[in-house]
N, C-alpha and C. Protein backbone atom coordinates (compact mmCIF):
# COMPACT_ATOMS: atom_id res chain seq x y z
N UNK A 1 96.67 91.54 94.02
CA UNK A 1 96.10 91.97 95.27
C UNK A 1 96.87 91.30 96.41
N UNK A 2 97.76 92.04 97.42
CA UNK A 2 98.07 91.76 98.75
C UNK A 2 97.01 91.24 99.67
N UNK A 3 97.69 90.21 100.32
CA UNK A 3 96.17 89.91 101.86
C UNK A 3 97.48 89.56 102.96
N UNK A 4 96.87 90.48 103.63
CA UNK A 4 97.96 90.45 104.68
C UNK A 4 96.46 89.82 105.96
N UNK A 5 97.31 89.04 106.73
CA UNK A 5 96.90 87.91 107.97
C UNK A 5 97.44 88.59 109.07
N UNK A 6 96.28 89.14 110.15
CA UNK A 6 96.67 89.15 111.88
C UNK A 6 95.56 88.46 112.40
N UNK A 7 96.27 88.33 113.82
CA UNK A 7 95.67 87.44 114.50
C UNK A 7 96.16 87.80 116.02
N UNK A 8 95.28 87.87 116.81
CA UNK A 8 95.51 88.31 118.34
C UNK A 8 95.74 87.03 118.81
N UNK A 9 96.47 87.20 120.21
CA UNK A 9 97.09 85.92 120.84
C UNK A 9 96.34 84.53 121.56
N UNK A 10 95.05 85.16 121.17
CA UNK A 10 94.49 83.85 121.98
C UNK A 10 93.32 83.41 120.85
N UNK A 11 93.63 83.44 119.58
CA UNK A 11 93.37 82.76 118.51
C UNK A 11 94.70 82.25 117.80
N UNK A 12 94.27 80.61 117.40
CA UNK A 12 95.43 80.32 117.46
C UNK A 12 96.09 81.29 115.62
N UNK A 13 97.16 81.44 115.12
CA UNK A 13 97.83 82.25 114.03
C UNK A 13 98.67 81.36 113.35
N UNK A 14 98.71 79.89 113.37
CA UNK A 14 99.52 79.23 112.74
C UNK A 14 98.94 79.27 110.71
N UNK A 15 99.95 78.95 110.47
CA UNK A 15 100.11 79.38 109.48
C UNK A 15 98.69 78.53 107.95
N UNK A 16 98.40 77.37 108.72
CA UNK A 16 97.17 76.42 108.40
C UNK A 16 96.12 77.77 108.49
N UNK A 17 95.98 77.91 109.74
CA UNK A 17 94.43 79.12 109.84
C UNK A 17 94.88 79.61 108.85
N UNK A 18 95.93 80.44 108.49
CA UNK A 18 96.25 81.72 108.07
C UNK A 18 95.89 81.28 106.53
N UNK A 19 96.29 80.03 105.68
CA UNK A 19 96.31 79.79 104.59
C UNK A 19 94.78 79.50 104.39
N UNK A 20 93.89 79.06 105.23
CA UNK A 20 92.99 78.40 104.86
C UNK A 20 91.82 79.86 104.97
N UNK A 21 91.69 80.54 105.95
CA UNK A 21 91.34 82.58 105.40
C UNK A 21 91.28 82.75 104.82
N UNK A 22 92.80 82.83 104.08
CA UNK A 22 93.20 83.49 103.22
C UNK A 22 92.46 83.39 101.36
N UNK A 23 92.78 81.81 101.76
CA UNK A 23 91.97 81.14 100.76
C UNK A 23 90.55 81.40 100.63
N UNK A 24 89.94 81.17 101.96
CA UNK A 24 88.33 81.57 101.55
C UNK A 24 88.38 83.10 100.97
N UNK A 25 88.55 83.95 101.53
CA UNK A 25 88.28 85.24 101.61
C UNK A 25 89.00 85.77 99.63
N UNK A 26 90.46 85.08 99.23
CA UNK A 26 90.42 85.50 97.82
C UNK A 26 89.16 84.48 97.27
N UNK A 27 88.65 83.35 97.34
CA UNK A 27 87.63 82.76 96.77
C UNK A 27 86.68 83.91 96.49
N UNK A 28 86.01 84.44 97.33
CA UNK A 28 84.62 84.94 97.61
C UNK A 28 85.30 86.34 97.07
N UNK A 29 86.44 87.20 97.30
CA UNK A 29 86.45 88.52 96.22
C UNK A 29 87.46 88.46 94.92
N UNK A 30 87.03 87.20 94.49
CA UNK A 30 88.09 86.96 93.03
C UNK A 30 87.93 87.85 91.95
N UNK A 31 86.13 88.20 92.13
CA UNK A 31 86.06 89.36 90.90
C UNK A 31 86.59 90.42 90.93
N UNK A 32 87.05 90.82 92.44
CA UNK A 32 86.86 92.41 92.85
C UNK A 32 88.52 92.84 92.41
N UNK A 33 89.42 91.28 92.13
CA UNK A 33 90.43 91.44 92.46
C UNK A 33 91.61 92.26 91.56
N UNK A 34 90.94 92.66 90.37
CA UNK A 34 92.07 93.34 89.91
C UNK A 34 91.46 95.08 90.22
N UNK A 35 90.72 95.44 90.88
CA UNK A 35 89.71 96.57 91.49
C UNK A 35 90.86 96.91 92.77
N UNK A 36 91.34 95.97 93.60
CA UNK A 36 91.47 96.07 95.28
C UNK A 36 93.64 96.12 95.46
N UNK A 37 93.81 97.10 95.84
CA UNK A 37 95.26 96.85 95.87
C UNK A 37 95.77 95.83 97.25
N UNK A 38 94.77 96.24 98.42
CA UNK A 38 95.22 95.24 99.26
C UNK A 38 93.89 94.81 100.01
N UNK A 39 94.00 93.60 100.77
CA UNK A 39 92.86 93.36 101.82
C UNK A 39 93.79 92.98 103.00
N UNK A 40 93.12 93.21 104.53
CA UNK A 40 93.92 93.33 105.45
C UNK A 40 92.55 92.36 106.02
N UNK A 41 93.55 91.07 107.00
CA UNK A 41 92.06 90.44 107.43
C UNK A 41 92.20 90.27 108.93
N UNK A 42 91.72 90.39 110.14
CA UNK A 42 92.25 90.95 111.44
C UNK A 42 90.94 89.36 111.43
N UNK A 43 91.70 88.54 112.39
CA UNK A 43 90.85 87.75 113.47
C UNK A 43 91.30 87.71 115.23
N UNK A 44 90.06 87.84 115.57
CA UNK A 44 90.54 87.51 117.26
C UNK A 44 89.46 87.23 118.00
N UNK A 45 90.07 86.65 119.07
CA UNK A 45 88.95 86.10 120.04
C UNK A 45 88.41 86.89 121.48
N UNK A 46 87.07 87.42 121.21
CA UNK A 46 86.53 88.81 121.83
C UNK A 46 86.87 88.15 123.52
N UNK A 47 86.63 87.17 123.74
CA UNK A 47 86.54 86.55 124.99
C UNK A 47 87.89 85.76 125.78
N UNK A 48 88.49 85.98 124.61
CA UNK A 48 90.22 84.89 125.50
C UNK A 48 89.41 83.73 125.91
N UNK A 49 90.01 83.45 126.76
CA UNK A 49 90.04 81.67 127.48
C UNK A 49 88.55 81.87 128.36
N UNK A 50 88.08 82.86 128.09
CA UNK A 50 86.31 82.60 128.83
C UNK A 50 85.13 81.76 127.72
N UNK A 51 85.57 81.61 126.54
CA UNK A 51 84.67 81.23 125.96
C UNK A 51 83.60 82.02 125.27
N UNK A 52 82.62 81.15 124.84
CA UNK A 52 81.05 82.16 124.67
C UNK A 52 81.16 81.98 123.38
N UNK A 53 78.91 82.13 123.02
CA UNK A 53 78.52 82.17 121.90
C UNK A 53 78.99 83.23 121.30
N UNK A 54 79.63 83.43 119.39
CA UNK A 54 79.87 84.20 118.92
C UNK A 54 80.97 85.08 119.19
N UNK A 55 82.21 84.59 119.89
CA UNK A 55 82.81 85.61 120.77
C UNK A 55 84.09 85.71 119.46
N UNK A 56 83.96 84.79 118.40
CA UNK A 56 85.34 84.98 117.47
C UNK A 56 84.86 86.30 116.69
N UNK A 57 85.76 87.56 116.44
CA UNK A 57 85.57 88.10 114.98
C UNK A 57 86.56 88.11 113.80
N UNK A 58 86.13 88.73 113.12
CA UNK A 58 86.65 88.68 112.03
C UNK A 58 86.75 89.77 111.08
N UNK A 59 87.96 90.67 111.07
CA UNK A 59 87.67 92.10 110.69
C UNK A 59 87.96 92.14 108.89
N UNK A 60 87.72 92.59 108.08
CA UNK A 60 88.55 92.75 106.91
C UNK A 60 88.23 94.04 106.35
N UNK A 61 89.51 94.54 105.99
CA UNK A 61 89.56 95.89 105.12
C UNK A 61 89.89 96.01 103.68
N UNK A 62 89.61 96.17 103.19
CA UNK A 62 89.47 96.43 101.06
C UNK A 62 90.17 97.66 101.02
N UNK A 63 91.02 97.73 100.39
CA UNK A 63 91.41 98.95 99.68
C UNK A 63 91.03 99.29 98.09
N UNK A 64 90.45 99.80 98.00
CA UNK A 64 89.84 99.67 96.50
C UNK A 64 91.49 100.99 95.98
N UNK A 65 91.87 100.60 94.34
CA UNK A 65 92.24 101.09 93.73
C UNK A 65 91.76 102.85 93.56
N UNK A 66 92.48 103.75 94.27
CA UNK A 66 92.36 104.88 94.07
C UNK A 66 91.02 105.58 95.19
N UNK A 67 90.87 104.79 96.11
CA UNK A 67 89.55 105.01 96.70
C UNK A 67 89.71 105.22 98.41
N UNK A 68 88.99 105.16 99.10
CA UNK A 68 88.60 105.02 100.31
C UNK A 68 88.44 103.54 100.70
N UNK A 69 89.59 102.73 102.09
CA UNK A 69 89.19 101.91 102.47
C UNK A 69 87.68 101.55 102.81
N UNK A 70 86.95 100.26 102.83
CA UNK A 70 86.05 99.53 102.92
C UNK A 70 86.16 98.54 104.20
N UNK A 71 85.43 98.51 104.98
CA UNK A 71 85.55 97.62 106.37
C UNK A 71 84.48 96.94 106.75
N UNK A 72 84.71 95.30 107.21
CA UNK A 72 83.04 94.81 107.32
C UNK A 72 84.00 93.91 108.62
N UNK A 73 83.39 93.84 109.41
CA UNK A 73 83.18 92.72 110.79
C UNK A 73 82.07 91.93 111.00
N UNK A 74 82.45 91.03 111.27
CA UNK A 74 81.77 89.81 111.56
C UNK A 74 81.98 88.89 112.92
N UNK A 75 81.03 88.79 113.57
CA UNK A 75 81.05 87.88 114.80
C UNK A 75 80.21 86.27 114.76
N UNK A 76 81.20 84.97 114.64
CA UNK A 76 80.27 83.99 114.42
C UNK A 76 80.90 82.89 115.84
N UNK A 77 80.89 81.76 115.98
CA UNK A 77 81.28 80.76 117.11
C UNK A 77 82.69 80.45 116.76
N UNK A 78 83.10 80.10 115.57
CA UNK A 78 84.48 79.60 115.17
C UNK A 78 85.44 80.90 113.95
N UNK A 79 86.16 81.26 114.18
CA UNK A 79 86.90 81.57 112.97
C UNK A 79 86.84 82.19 111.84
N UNK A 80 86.71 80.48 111.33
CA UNK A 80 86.15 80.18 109.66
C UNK A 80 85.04 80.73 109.24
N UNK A 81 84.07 80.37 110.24
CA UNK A 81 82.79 81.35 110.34
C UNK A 81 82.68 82.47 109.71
N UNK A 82 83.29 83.30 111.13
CA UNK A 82 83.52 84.66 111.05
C UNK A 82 84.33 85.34 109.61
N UNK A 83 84.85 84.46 109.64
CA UNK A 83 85.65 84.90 108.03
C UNK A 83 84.94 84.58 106.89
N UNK A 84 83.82 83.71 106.96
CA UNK A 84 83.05 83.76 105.50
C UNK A 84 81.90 84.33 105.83
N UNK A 85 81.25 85.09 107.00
CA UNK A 85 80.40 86.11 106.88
C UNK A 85 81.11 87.09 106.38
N UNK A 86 82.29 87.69 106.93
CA UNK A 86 82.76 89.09 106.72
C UNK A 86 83.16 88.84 105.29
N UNK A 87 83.56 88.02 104.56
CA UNK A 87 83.59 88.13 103.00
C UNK A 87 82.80 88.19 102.40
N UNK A 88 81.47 87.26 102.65
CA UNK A 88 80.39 87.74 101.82
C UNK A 88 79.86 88.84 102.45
N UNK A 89 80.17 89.67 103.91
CA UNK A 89 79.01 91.11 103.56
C UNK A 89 80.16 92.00 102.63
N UNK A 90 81.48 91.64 102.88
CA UNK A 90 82.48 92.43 102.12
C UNK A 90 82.25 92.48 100.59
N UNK A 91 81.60 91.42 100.10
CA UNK A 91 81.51 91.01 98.51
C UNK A 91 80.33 91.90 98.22
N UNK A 92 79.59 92.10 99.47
CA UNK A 92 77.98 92.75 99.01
C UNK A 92 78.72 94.56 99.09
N UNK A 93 79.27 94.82 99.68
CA UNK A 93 79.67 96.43 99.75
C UNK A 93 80.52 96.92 98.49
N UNK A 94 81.34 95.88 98.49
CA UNK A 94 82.17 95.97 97.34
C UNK A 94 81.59 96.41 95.86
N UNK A 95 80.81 95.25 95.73
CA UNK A 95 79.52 95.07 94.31
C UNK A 95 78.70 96.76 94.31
N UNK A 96 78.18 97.15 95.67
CA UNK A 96 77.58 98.27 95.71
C UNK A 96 78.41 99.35 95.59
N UNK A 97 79.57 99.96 96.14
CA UNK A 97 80.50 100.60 95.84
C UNK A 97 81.16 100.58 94.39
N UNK A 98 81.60 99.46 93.57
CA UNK A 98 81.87 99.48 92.17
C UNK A 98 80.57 99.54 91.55
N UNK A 99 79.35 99.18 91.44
CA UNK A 99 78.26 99.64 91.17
C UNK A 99 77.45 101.25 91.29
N UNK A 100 78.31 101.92 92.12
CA UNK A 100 77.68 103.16 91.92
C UNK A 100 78.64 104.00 91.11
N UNK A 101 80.11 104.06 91.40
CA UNK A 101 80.83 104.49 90.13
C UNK A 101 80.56 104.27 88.87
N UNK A 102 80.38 102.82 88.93
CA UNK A 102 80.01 102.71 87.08
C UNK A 102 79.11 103.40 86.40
N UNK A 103 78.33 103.32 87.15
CA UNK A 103 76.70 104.35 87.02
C UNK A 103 77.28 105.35 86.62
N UNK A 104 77.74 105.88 87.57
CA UNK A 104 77.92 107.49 87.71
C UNK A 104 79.17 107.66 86.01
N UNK A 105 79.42 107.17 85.96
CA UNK A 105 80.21 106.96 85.01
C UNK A 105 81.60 107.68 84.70
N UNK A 106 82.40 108.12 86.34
CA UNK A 106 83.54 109.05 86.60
C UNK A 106 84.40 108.61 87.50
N UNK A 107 85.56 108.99 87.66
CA UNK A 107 86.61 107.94 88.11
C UNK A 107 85.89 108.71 90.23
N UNK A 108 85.82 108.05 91.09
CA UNK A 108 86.22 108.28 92.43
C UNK A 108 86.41 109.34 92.52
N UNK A 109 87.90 109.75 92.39
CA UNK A 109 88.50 110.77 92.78
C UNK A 109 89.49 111.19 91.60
N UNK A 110 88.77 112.45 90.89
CA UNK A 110 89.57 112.50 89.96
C UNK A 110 91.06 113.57 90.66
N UNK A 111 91.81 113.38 89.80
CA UNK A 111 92.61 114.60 89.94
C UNK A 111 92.49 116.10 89.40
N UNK A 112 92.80 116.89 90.49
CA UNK A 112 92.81 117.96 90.11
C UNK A 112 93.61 118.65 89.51
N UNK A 113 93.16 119.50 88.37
CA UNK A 113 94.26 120.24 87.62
C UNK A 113 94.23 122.03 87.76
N UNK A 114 94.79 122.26 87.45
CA UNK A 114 95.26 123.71 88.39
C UNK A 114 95.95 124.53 87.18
């Protein structure tokens, strides 16, 4: 699984934030991970240099294997925060999304034959 790191300019993007994300966010979808071809994780700061409660977010996108991207945002005071809400609601969509295929017991999207 790819995890690709952005970051808007008035959060800082050094490469510490970037590793330490990165890290939480494969922690929290380790199961999902041979399921997900890439995750894309967008942080930025809603407010620039004004400050304010909650103003960091934290975007992340799932690509599930053969499927329709998955997207959860999160707004917390710092960062790190924001990045371990949006993984765990990401872990809860994920679980529900591979949970209803299995059920159903058929691939997503099958191919069509003609």
């Amino acid at each position: 699984m790819q995890v690709q790191f952005n970051s808007d300019s008035s959060v800082m993007g050094t490469e510490n934030v970037a590793a330490r994300i990165e890290a939480k966010v494969r922690d929290k979808l380790a199961r999902f991970e041979d399921r997900l071809t890439r995750l894309e994780v967008h942080v930025r700061d809603d407010n620039a240099r004004k400050g304010g409660a909650d103003d960091k977010a934290c975007t992340i996108e799932a690509r599930p294997r053969g499927g329709r991207a998955i997207g959860v945002t999160e707004h917390a005071a710092t960062v790190d925060d924001a990045a371990r809400l949006a993984a765990a609601t990401l872990a809860q969509r994920l679980e529900r999304h591979f949970g209803k295929s299995e059920r159903h017991g058929h691939d997503p999207r099958p191919d069509k034959v003609i």
